[in-house]
Every structure is written in structure tokens, then in C-alpha cells.
Protein backbone atom coordinates (compact mmCIF):
# COMPACT_ATOMS: atom_id res chain seq x y z
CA UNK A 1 87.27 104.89 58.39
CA UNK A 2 86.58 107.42 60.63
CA UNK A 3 89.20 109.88 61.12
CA UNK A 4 92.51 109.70 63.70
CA UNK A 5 91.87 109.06 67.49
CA UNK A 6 94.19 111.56 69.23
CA UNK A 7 95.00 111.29 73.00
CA UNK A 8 96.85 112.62 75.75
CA UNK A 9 96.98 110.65 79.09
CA UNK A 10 99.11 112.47 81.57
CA UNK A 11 101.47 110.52 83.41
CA UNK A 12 103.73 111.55 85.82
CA UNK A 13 105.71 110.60 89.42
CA UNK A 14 103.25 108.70 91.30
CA UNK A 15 100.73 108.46 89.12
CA UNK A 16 98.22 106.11 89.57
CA UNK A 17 98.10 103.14 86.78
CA UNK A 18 94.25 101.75 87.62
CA UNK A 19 92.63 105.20 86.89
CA UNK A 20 94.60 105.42 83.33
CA UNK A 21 93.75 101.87 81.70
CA UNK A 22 90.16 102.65 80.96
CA UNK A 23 91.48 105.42 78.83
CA UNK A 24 94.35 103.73 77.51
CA UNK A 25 92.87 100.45 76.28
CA UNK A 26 89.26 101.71 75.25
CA UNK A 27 90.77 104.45 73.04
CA UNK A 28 93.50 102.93 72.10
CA UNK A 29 91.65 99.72 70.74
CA UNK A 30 90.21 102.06 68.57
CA UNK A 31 91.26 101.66 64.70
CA UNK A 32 93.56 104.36 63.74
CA UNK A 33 94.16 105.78 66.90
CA UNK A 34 97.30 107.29 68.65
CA UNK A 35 97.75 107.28 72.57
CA UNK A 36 100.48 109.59 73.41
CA UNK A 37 101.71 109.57 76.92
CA UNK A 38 102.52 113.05 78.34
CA UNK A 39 105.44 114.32 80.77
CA UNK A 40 107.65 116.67 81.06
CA UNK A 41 110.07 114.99 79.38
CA UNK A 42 110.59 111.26 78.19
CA UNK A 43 112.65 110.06 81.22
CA UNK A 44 111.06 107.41 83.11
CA UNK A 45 108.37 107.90 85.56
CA UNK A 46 107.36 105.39 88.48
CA UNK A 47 103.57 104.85 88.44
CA UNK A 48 101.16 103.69 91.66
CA UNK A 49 102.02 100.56 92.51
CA UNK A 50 105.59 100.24 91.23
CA UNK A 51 105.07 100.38 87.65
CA UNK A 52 107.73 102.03 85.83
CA UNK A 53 106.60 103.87 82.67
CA UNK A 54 108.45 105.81 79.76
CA UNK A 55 106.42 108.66 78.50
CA UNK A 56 105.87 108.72 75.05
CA UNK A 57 105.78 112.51 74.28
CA UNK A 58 106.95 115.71 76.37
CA UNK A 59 104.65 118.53 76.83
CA UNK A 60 106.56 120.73 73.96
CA UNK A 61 105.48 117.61 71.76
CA UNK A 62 101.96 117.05 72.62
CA UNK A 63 99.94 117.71 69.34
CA UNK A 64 98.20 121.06 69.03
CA UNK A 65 94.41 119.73 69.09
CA UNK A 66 93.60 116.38 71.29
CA UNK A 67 90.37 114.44 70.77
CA UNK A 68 90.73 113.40 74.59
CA UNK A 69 92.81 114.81 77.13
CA UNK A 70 92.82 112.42 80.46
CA UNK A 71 94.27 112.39 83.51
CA UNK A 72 94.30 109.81 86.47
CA UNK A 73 95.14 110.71 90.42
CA UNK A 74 99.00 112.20 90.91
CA UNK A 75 100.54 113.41 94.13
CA UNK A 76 99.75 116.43 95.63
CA UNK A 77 103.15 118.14 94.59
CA UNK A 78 102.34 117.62 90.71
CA UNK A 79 98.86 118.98 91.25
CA UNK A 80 100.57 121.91 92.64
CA UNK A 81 103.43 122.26 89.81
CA UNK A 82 102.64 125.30 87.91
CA UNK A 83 104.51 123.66 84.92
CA UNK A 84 102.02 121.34 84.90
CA UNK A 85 99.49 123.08 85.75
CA UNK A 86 100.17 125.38 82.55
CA UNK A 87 100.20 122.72 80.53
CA UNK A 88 97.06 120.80 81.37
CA UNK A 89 95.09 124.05 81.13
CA UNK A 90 96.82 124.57 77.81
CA UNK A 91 95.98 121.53 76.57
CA UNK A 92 92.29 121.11 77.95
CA UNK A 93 91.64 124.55 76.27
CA UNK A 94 92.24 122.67 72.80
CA UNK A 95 91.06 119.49 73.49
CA UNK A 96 87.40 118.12 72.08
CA UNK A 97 86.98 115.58 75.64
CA UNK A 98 88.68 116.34 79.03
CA UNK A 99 88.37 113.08 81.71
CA UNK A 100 89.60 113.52 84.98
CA UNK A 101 89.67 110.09 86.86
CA UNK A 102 90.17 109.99 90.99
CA UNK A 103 92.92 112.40 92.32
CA UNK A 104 93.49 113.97 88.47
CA UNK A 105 90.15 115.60 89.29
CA UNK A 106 92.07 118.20 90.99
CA UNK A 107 94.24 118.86 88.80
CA UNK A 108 91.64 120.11 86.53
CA UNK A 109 90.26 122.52 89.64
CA UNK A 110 93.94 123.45 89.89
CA UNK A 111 93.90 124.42 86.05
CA UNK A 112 90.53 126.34 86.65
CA UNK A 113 87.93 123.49 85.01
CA UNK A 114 86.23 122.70 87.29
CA UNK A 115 84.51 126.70 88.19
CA UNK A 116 80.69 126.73 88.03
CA UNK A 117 80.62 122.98 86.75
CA UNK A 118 79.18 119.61 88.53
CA UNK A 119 82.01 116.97 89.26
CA UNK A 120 82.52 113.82 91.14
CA UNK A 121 86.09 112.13 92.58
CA UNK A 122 86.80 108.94 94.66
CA UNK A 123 84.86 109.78 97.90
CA UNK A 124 87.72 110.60 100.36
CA UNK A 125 88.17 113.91 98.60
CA UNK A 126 84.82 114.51 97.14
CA UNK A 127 84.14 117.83 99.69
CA UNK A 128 87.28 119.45 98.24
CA UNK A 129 85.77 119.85 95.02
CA UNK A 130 83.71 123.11 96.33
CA UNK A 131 87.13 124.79 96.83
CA UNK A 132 87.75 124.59 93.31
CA UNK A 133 84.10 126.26 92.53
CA UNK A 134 82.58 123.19 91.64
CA UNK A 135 79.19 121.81 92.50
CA UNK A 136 80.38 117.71 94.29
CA UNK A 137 78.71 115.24 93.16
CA UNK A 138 78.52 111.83 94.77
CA UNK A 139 77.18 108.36 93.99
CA UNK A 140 79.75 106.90 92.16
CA UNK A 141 78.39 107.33 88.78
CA UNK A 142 80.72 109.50 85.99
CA UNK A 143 79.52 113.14 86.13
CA UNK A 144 79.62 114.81 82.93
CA UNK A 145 79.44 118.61 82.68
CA UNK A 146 79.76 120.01 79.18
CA UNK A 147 83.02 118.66 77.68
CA UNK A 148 84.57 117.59 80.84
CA UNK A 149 84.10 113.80 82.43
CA UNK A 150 84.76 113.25 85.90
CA UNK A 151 84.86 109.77 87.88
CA UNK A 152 86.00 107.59 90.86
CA UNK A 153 88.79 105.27 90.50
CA UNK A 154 89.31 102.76 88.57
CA UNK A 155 86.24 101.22 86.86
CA UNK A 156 85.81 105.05 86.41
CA UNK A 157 88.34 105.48 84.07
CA UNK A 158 86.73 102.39 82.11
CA UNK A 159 83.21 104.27 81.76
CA UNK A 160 84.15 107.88 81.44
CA UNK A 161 86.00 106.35 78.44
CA UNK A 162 83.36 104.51 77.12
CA UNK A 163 81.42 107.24 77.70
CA UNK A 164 83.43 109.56 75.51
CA UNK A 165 84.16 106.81 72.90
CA UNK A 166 79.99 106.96 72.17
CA UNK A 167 80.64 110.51 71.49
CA UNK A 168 83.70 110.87 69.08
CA UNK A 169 82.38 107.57 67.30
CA UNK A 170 79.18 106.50 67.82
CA UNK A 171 77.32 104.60 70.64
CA UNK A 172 77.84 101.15 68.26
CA UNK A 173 81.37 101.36 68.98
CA UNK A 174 81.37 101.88 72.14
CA UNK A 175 79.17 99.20 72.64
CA UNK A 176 81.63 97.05 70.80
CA UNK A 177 84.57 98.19 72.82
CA UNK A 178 82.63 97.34 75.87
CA UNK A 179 82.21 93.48 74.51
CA UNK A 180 85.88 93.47 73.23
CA UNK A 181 86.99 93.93 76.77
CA UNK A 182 84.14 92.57 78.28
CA UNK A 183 83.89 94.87 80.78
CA UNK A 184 80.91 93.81 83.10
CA UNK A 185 82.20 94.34 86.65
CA UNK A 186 81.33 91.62 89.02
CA UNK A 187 82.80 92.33 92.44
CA UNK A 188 83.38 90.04 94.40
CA UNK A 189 82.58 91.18 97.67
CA UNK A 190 80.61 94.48 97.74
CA UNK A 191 82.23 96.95 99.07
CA UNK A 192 83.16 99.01 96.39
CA UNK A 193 81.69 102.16 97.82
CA UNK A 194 80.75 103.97 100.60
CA UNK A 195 77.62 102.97 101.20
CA UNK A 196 78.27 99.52 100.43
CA UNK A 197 81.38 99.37 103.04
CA UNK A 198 79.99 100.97 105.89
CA UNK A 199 81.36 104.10 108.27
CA UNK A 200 83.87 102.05 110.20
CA UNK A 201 85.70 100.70 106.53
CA UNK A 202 85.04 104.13 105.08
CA UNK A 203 86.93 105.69 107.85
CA UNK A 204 89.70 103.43 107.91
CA UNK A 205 90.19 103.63 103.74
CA UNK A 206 90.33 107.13 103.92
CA UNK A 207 92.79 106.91 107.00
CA UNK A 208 94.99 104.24 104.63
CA UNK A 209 94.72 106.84 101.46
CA UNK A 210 95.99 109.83 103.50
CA UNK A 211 99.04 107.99 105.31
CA UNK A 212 99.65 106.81 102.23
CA UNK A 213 100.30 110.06 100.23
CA UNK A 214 101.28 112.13 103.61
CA UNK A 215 104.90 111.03 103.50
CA UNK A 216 107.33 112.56 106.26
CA UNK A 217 106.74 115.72 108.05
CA UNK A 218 105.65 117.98 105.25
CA UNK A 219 102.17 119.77 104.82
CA UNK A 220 99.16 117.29 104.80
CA UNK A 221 97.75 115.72 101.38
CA UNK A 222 94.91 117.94 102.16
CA UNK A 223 97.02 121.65 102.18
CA UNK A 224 99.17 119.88 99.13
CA UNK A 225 95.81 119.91 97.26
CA UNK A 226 94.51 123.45 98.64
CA UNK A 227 97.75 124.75 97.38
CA UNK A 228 97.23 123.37 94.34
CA UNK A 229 93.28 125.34 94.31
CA UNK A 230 95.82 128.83 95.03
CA UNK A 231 98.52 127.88 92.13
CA UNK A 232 95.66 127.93 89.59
């Protein structure tokens, strides 16, 4: 038996479930592993879409040394939370893997990861990743750069885990992992990207995404995450 699986997903208001499953299942399929899923605290937090989620372990709990640390896309104003901000710099500083999936990309550029390194996000945000010192990269594929993992949404999550699995126990179990939850994307209707969906859908997603997460009259998602680039 190899030894304990230890891993840290943040959660968090607003976070967004699709970009944490990859993490979630393909590590915590693993024999003798333990997910632990971090907040502040342990009250309840309301992921993206409504899925309400109890955290399993506050941040003066989280285990000295992580095998993975991971983190999915989270509003603007937890990006920006020095608590957290503090913590997920504490943590990645101790931690053998760090994935950052979609939006959770900037946290890491908030927590200073992502200075002098190559890293990828989903597209609409991919040119804010130079304001965090970091070289974007685009294509869809994950981006590794030393110990940290960056992807797009989604699927992302799913491959940067993989990814890291092959590392901490071998490429034989990842490939097993892979069959166990058969994970071989067939999309139905190819648009999954960019390139794929054309400028006019392109626009409009990235229209949808920032009305989405631009709620009232309060600074734009885009100054929420540049504030976020000054807190770290």
C-alpha cells in the first residue's frame, strides 16, 4: 500500500462544483486517501449552481503537509479576502501538488504563484493572468509549471487530477482511475472552446460569465480580480 493520499480542495461561497469533482473523485477513489474540504469554518457554504456543501475542515485544521492542494473558480470577493488569501499561500507553500482549475487560477496569482510561471484559465480571463506575472497560456490543454497545475473548467479539473495522480502514484494508476470513471469526453456538439464556438458565441459566453458574477452596482468582476492581484 502506498502511503496516505492527503488533500485540500477549497470550497467556499460561490464556489464552483464542476471545476472541484475531477479532484474530488480521482483522488479520492484512491485507496487510503483523505479529501478534506477547506473553509473558514464548517458552516455551510452554497456552491455554483445551488449546491449546498458542509466543509469538512477549517483552515486552523487543515493538516500541516498536503499531497494536493486544489482549488476551483470562487467569486471575486474571496479571491480578494486576505484571510484567504493567507491561507492558500500558507498552504501551497507546504503542499507536494498545487491545481488551480478555472477562476481558482487567480487565486493562486492573488497568493503570489503564479510570478515568472506559465499558466492557463477558462478563456474569458486568460489575459489577466499577465497581471499576476505569469506567462498565459491558451489552448485548452492543462499547463503545468513546476509543482503547480493549471486548467479550464471542468473536464480540467478531471485531467489536472489525473495528471497529478500519475505523479504521487504512478502512471498505472492513473490509468486505472481514468477506466474506473471512464472518463473519455465525447461532446456532443463541439463547441467546447473558443475556436470550436466561433467569435459571435465566444462573445456572448463571456458577456453571460461577467453578468453573471457582476451582481448590483459594485466594481466589475474584472477590478474584483485586479484587487485581488494588489491584496497579494
Amino acid at each position: 500500500m502506498s502511503k496516505p493520499l492527503t488533500v485540500g480542495i477549497l470550497v467556499g461561497p460561490d464556489y464552483a462544483l464542476c471545476d472541484i469533482v475531477g479532484p474530488q473523485t480521482v483522488l479520492g477513489i484512491q485507496p487510503d486517501s483523505e479529501i478534506h474540504l477547506l473553509w473558514k469554518n464548517r458552516e455551510t457554504v452554497n456552491g455554483l449552481p445551488t449546491f449546498p456543501t458542509v466543509p469538512t475542515t477549517s483552515f486552523a485544521d487543515c493538516p500541516a503537509e498536503l499531497d494536493v492542494l486544489a482549488v476551483g473558480a470562487i467569486s471575486p470577493e474571496v479571491v480578494a479576502d486576505p484571510e484567504v488569501v493567507e491561507f492558500f499561500k500558507d498552504a501551497a507553500s507546504r503542499a507536494k501538488h498545487v491545481i488551480a482549475v478555472c477562476g481558482g487560477v487567480m487565486l493562486a496569482g492573488a497568493a503570489g504563484l503564479l510570478a515568472g510561471r506559465r499558466a492557463t484559465t477558462n478563456f474569458h480571463i486568460l489575459d489577466l493572468l499577465g497581471e499576476f506575472g505569469a506567462t498565459p497560456v491558451g489552448g485548452g490543454e492543462v499547463v503545468r509549471d513546476g509543482n503547480l497545475w493549471t486548467a479550464g473548467p471542468a473536464t480540467g479539473s478531471y485531467e489536472a487530477a489525473l495528471l497529478v495522480l500519475a505523479e504521487l502514484r504512478g502512471e498505472e494508476a492513473a490509468r486505472r482511475a481514468e477506466l474506473d470513471i471512464e472518463y473519455a469526453p465525447h461532446p456532443p456538439f463541439g463547441t467546447g472552446s473558443p475556436a470550436l464556438a466561433g467569435p459571435e458565441m465566444t462573445k456572448n459566453s463571456t458577456e453571460r460569465l461577467f453578468a453573471m458574477l457582476d451582481l448590483g452596482d459594485g466594481p466589475s468582476v474584472i477590478d474584483q480580480f485586479r484587487a485581488a492581484k494588489a491584496t497579494g
